[in-house]
N, C-alpha and C. Protein backbone atom coordinates (compact mmCIF):
# COMPACT_ATOMS: atom_id res chain seq x y z
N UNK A 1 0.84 -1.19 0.00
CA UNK A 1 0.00 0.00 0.00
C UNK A 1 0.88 1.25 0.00
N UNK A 2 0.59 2.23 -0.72
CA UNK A 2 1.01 3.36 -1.02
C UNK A 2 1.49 4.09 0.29
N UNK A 3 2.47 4.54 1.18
CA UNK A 3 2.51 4.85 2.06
C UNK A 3 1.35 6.28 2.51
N UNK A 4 1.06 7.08 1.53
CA UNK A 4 0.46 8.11 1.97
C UNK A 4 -0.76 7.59 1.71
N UNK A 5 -1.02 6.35 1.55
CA UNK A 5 -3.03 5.73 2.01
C UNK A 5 -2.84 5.25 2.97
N UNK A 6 -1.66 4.86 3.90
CA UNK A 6 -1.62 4.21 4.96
C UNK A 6 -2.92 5.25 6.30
N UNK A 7 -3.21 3.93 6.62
CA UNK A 7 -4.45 4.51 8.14
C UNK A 7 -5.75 5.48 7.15
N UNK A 8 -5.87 5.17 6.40
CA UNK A 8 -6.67 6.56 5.90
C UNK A 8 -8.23 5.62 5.96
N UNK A 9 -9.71 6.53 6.11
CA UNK A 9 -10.59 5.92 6.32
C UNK A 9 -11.23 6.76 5.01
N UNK A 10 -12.07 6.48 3.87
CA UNK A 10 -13.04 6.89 3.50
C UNK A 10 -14.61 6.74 3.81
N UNK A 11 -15.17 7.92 4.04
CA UNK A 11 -16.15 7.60 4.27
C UNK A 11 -17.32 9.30 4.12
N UNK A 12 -18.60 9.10 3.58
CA UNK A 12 -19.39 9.87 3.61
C UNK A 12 -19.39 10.73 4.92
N UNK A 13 -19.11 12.31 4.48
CA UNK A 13 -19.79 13.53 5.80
C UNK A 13 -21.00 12.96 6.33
N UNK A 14 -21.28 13.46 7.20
CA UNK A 14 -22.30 13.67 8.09
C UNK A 14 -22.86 15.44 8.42
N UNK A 15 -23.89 15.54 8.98
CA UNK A 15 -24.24 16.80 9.30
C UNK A 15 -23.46 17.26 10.21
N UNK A 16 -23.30 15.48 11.75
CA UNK A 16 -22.11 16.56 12.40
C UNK A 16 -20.60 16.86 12.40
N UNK A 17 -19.58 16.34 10.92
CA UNK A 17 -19.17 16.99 10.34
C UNK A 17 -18.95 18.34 9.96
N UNK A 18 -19.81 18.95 9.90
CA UNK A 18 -19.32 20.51 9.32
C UNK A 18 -18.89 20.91 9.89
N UNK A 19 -18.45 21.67 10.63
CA UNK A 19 -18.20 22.42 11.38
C UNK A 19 -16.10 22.08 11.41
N UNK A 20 -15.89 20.88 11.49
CA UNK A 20 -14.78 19.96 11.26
C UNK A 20 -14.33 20.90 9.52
N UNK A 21 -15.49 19.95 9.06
CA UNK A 21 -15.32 20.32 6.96
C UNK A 21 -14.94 21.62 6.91
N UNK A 22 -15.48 22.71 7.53
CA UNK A 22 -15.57 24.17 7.15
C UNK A 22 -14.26 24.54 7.80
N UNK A 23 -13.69 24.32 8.61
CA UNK A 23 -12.30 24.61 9.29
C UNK A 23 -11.02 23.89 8.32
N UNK A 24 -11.17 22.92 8.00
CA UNK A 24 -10.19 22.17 6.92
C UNK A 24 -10.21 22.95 5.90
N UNK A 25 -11.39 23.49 4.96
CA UNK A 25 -11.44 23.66 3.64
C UNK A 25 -10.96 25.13 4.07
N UNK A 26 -11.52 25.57 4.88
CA UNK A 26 -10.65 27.01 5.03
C UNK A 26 -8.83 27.46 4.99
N UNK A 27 -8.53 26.10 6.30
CA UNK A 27 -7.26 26.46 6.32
C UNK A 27 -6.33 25.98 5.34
N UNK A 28 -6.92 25.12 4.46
CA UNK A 28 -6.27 24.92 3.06
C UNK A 28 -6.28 25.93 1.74
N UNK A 29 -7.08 26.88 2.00
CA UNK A 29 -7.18 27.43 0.88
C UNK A 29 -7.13 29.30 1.50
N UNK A 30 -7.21 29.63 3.04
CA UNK A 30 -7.54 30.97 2.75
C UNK A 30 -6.84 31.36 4.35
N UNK A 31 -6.48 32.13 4.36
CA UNK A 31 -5.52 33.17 5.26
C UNK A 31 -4.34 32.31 5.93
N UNK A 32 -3.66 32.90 6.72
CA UNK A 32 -2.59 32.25 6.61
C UNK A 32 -1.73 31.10 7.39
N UNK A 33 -2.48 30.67 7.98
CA UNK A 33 -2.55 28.80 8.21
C UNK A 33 -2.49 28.34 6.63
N UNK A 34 -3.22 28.74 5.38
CA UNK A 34 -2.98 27.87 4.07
C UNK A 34 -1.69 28.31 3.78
N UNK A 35 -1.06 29.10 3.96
CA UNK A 35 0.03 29.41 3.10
C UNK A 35 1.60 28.45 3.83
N UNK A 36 0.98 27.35 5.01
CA UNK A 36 1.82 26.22 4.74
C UNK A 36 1.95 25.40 4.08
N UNK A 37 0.41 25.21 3.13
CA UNK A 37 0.59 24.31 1.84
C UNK A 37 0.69 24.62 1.06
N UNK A 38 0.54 24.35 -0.39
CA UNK A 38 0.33 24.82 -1.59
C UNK A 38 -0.49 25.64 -2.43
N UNK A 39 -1.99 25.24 -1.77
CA UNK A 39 -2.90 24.86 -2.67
C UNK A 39 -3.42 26.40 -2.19
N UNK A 40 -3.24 27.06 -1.23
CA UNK A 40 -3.42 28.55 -0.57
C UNK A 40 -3.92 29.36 -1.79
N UNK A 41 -4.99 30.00 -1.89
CA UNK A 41 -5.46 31.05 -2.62
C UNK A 41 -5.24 32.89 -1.95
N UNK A 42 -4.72 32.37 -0.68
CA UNK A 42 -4.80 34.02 -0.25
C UNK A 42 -4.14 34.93 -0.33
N UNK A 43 -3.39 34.72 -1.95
CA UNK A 43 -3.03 36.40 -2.50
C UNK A 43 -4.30 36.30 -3.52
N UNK A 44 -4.75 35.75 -3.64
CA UNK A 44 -5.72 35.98 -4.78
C UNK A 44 -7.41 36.39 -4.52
N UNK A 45 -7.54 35.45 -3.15
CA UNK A 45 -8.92 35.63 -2.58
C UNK A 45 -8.62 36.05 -1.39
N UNK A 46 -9.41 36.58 -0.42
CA UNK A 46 -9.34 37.28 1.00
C UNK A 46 -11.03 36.84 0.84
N UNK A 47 -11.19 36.60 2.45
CA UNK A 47 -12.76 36.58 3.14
C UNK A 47 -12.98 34.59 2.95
N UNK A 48 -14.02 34.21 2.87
CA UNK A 48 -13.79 32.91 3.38
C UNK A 48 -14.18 32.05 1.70
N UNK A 49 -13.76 30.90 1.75
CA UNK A 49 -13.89 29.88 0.50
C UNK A 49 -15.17 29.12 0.80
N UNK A 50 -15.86 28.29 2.42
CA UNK A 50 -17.04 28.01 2.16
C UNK A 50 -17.46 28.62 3.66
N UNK A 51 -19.04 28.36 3.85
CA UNK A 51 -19.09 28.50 5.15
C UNK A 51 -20.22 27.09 5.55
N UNK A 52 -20.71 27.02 6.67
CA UNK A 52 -21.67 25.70 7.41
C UNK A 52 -22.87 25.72 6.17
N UNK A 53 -23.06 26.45 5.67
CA UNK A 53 -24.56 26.02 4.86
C UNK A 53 -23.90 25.87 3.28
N UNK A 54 -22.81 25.73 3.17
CA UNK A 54 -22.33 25.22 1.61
C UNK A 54 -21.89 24.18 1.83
N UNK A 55 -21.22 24.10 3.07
CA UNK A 55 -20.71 22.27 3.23
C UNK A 55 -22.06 21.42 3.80
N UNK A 56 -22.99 22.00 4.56
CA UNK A 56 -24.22 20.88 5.07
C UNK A 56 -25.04 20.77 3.07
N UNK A 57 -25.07 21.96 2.02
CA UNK A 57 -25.82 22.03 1.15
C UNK A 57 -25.21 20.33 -0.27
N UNK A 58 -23.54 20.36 0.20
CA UNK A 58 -22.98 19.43 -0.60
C UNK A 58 -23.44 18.28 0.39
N UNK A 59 -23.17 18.21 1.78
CA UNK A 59 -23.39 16.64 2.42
C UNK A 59 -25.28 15.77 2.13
N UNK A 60 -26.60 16.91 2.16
CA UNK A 60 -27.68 17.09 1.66
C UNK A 60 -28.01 16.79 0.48
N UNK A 61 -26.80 16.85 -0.56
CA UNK A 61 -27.19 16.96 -2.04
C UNK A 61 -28.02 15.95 -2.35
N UNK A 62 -29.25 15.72 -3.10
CA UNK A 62 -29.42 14.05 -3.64
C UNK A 62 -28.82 13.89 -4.68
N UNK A 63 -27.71 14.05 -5.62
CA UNK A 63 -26.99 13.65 -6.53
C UNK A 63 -25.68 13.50 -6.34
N UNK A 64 -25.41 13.70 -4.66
CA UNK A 64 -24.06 13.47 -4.45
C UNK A 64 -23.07 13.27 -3.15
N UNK A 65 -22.36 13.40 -3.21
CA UNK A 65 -21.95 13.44 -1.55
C UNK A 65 -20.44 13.92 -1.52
N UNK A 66 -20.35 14.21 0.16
CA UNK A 66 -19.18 14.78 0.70
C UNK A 66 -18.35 13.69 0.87
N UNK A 67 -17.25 13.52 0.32
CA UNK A 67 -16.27 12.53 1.04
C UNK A 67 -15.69 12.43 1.77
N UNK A 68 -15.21 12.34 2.59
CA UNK A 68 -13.80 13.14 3.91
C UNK A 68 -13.17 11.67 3.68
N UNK A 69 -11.66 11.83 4.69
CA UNK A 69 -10.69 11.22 4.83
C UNK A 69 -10.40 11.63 5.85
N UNK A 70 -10.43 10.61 6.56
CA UNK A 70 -9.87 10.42 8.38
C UNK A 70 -8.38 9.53 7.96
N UNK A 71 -7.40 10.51 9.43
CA UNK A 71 -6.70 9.18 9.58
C UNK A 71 -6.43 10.13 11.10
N UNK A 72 -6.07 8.43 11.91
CA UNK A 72 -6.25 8.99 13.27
C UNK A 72 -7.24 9.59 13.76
N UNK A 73 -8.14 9.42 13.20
CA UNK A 73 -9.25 9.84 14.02
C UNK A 73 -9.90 11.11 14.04
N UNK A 74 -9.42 12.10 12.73
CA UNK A 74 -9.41 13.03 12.39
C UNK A 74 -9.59 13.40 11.14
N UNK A 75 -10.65 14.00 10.77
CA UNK A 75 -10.79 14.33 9.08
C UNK A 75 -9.26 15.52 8.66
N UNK A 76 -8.54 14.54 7.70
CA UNK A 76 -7.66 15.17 7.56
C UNK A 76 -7.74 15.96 5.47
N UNK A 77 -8.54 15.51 5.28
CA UNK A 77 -9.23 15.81 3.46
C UNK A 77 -10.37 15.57 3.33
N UNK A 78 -10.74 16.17 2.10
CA UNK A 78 -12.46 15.87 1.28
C UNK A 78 -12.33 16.32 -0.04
N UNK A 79 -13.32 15.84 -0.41
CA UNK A 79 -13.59 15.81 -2.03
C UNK A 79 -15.08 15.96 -2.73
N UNK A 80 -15.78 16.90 -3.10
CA UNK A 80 -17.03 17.08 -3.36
C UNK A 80 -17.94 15.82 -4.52
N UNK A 81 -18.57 14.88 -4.87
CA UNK A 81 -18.42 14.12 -5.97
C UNK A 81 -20.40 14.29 -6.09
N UNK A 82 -20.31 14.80 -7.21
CA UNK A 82 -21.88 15.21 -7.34
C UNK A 82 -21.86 14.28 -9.21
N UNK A 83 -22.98 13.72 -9.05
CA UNK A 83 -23.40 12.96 -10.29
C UNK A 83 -24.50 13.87 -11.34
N UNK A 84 -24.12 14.30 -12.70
CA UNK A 84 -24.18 14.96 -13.70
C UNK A 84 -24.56 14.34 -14.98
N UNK A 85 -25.38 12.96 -15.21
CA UNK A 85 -25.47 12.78 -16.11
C UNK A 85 -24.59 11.63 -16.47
N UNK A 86 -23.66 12.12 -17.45
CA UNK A 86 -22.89 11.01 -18.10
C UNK A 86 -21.52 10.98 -17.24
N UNK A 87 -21.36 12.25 -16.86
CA UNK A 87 -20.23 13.01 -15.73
C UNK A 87 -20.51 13.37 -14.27
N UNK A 88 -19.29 13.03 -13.88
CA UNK A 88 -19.35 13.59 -12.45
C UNK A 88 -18.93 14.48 -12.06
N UNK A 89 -18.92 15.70 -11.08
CA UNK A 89 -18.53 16.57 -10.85
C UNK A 89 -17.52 16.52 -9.90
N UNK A 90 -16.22 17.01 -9.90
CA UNK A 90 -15.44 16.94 -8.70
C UNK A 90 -14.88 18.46 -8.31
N UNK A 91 -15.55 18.35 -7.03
CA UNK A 91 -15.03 20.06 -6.58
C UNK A 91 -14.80 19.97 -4.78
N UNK A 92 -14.54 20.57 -4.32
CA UNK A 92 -14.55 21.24 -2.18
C UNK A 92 -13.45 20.32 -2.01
N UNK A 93 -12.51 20.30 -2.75
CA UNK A 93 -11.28 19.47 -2.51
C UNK A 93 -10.26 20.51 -1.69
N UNK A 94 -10.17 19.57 0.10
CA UNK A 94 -9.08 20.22 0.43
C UNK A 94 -8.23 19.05 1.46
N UNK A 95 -7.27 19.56 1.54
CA UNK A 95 -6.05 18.47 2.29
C UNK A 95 -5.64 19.50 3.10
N UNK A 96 -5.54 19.09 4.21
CA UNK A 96 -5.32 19.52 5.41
C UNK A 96 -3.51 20.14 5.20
N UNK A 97 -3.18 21.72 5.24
CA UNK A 97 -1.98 21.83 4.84
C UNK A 97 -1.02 21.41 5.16
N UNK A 98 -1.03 21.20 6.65
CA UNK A 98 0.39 20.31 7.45
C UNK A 98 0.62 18.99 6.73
N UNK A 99 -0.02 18.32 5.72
CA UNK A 99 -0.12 17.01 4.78
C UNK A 99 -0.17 17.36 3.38
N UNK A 100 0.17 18.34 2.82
CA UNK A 100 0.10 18.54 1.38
C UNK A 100 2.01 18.26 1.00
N UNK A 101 2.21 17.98 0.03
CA UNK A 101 2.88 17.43 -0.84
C UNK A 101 3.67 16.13 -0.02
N UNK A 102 2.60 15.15 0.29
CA UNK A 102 3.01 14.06 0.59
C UNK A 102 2.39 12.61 -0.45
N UNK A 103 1.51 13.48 -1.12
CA UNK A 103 1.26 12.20 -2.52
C UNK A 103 0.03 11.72 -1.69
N UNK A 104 -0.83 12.27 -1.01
CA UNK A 104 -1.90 12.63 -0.39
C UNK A 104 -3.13 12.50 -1.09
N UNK A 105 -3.45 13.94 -1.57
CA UNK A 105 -3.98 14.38 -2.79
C UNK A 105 -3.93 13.10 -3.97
N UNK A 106 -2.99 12.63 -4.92
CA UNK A 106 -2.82 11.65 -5.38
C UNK A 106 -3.86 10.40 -5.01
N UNK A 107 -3.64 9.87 -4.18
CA UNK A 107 -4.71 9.09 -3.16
C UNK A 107 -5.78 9.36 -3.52
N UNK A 108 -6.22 10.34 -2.73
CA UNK A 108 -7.86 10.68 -2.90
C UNK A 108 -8.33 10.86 -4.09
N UNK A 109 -7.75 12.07 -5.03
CA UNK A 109 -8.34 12.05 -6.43
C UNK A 109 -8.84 10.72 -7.16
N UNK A 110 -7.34 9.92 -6.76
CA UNK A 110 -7.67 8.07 -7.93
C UNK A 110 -8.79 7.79 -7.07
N UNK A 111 -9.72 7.64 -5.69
CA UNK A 111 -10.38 6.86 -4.75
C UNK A 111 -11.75 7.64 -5.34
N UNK A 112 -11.66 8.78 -5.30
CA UNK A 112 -12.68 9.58 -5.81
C UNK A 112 -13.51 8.79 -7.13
N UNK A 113 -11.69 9.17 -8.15
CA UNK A 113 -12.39 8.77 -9.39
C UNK A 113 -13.10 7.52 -9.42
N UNK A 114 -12.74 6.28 -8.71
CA UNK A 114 -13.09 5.20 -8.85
C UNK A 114 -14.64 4.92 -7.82
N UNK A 115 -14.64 5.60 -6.98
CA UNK A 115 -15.79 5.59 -6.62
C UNK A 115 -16.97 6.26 -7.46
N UNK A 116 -16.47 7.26 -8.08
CA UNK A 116 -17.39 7.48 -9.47
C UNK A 116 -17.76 6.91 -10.18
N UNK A 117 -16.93 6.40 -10.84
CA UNK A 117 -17.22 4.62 -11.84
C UNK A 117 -17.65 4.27 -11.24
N UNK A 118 -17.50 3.52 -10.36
CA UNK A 118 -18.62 2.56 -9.73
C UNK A 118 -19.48 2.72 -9.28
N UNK A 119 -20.16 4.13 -8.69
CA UNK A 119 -21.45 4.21 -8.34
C UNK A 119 -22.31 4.85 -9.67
N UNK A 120 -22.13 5.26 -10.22
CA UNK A 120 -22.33 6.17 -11.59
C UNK A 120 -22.08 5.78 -12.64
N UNK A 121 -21.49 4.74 -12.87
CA UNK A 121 -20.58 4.19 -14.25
C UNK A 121 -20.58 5.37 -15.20
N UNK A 122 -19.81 7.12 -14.49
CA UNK A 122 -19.64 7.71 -15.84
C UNK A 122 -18.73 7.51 -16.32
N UNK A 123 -18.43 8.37 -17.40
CA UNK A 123 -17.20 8.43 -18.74
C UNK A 123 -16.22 9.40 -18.08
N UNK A 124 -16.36 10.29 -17.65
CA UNK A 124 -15.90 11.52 -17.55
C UNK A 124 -15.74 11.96 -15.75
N UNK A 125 -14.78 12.80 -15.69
CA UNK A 125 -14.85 13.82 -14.42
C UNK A 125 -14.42 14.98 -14.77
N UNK A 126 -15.68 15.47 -14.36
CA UNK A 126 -15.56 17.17 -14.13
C UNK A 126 -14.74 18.29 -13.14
N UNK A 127 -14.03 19.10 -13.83
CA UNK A 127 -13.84 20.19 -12.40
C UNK A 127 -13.25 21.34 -12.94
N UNK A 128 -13.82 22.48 -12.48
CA UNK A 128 -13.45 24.00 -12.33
C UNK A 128 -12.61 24.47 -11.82
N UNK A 129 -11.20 25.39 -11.76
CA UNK A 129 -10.35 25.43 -11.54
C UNK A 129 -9.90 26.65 -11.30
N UNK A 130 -9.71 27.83 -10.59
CA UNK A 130 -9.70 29.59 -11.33
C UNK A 130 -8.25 29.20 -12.15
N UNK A 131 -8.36 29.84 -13.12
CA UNK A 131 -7.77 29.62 -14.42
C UNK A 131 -6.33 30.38 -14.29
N UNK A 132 -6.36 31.03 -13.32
CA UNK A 132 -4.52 32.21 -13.05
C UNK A 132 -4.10 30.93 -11.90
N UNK A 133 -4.65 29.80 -11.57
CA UNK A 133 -4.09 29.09 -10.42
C UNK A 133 -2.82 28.00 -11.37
N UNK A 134 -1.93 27.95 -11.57
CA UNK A 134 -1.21 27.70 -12.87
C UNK A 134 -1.19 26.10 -12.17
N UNK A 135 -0.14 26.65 -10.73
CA UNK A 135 0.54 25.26 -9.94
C UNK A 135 -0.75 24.01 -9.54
N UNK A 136 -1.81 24.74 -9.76
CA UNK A 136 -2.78 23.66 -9.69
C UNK A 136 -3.23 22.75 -10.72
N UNK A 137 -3.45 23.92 -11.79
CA UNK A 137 -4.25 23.25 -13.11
C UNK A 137 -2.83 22.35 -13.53
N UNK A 138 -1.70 22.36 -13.10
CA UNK A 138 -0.62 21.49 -13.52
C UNK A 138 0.13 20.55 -12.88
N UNK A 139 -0.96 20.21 -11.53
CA UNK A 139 -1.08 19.08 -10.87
C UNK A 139 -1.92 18.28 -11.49
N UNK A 140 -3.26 18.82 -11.78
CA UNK A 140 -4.43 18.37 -12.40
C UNK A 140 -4.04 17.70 -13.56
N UNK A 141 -3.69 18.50 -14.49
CA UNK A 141 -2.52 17.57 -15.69
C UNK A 141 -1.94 16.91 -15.40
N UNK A 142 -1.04 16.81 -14.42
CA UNK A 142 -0.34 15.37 -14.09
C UNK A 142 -1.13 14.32 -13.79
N UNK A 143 -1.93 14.32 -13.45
CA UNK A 143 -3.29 13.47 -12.64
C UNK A 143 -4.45 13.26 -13.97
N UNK A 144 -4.09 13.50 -15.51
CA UNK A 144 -4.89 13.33 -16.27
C UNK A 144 -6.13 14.17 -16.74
N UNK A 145 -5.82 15.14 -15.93
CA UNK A 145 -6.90 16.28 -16.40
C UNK A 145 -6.66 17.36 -17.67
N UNK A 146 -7.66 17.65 -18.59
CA UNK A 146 -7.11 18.23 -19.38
C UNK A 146 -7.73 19.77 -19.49
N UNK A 147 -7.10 20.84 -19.88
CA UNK A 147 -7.87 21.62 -19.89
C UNK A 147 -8.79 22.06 -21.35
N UNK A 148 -9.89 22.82 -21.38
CA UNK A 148 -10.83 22.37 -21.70
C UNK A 148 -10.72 24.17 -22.83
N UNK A 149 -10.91 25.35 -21.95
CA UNK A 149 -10.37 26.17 -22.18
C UNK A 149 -12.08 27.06 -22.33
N UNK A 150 -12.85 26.32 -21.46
CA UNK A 150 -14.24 26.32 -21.81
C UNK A 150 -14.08 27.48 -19.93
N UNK A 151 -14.59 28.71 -20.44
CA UNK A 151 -14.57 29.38 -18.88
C UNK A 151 -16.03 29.86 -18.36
N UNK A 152 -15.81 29.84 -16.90
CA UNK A 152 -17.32 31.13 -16.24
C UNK A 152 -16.97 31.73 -15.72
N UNK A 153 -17.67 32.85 -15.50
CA UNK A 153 -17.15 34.06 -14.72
C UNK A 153 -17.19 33.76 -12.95
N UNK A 154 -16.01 34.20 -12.88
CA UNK A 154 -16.02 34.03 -10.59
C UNK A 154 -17.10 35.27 -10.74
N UNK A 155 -17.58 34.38 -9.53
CA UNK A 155 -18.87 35.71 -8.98
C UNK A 155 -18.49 36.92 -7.88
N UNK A 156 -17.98 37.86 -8.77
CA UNK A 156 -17.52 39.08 -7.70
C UNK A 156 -19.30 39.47 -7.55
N UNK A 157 -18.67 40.02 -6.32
CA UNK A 157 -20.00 40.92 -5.38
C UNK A 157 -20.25 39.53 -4.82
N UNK A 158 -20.50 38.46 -4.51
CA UNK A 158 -20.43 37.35 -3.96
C UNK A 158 -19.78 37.17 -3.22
N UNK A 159 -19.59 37.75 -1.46
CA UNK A 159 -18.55 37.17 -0.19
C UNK A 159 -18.61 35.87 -0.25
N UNK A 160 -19.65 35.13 -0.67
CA UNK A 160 -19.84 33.76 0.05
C UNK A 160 -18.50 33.10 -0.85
N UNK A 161 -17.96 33.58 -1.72
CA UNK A 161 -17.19 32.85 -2.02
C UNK A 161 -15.24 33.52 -2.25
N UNK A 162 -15.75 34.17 -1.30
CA UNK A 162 -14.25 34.79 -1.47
C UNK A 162 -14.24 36.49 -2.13
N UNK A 163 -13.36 37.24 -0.90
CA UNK A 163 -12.75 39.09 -1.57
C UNK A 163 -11.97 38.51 -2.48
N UNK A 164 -12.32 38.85 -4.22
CA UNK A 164 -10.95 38.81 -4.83
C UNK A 164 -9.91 39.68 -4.82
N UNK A 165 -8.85 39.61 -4.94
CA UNK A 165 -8.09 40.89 -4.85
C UNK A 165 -7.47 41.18 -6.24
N UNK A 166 -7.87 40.84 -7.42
CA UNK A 166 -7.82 40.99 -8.36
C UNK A 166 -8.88 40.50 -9.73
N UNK A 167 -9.08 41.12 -10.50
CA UNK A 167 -10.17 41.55 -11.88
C UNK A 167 -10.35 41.16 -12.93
N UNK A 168 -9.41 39.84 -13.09
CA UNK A 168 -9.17 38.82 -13.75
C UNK A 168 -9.47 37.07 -13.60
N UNK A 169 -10.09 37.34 -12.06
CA UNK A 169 -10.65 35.60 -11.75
C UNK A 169 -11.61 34.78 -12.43
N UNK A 170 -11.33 33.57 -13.36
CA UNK A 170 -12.63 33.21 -13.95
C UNK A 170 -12.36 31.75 -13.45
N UNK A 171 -13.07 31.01 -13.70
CA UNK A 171 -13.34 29.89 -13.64
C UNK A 171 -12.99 28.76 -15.21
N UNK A 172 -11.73 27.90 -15.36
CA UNK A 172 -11.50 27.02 -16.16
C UNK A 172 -12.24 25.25 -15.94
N UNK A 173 -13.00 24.69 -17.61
CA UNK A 173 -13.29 23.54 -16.59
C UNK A 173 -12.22 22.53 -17.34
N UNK A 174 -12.37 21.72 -16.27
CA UNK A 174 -10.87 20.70 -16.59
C UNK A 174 -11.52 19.51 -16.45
N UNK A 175 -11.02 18.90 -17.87
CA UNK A 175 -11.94 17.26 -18.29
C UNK A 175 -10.91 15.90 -17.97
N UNK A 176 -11.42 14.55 -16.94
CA UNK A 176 -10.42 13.49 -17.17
C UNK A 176 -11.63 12.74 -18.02
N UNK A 177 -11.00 11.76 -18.80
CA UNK A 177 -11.74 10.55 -19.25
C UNK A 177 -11.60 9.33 -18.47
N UNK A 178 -12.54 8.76 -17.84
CA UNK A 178 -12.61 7.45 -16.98
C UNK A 178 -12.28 6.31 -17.66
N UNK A 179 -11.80 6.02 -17.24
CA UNK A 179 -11.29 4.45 -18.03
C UNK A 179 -12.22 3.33 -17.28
């Protein structure tokens, strides 16, 4: 076994989850607890990435569910996986920063994908990306994602999803093919 799947539990959020979910996805992506990992957006966004009623709205979904990853006894990642048809959607991906570039990430994405296939038998996985995030969309490529070059606009005037601090944020979607 892959050393960075070692102890790891998958398993569906819960409601009493959030509160857990919303503290992870934060400190991976926004002020400066993220900027021990990588994946940190906070020169780009300021104000928060989700809050309790976007993570209870993904664990609620009927087309999908929250994934987390425990190890020790502790949700240490998650992964959003919402069913679309022929595609699945993959988005609320965060890894706990004190654990990012340990081949982590790696892990979960393949567990993801394959739990897609198999509950969904789609073709495809979906995911949105802000398009100036370079070091990401070129993880994503390593991991088989392609970009698509297909964009939406980030929703400024929208706190719920982040102060941008710049006038150029859009949204890229990035295609794998399921084998």
């Amino acid at each position: 076994m892959d050393t960075a799947a070692a102890g790891l539990i998958f398993r569906d959020a819960s409601d009493a989850d959030v509160d857990e979910l919303v503290a992870l996805i934060e400190s991976a992506y926004r002020g400066d607890a993220s900027r021990v990992g990588w994946t940190t957006e906070a020169d780009i966004l300021q104000g928060q990435r989700t809050d309790p009623e976007g993570v209870l709205a993904v664990i609620k979904s009927p087309d999908g569910r929250l994934l987390t990853v425990e190890q020790e006894g502790r949700i240490v990642a998650c992964c959003q996986l919402e069913h679309r048809g022929d595609h699945a959607y993959f988005g609320m991906f965060a890894v706990s920063p004190r654990l990012q570039g340990a081949g982590l990430g790696k892990v979960i994405i393949a567990e993801a994908e394959r739990q897609a296939r198999q509950a969904w038998g789609v073709t495809e996985m979906h995911m949105t990306v802000i398009s100036v995030r370079d070091d990401l969309i070129g993880w994503y490529e390593r991991r088989g994602y392609r970009r698509t070059g297909r964009m939406t606009p980030f929703p400024y005037g929208d706190e719920r999803f982040g102060i941008p601090q710049r006038d150029d944020l859009q949204f890229e979607l990035l295609v794998k093919e399921l084998a």
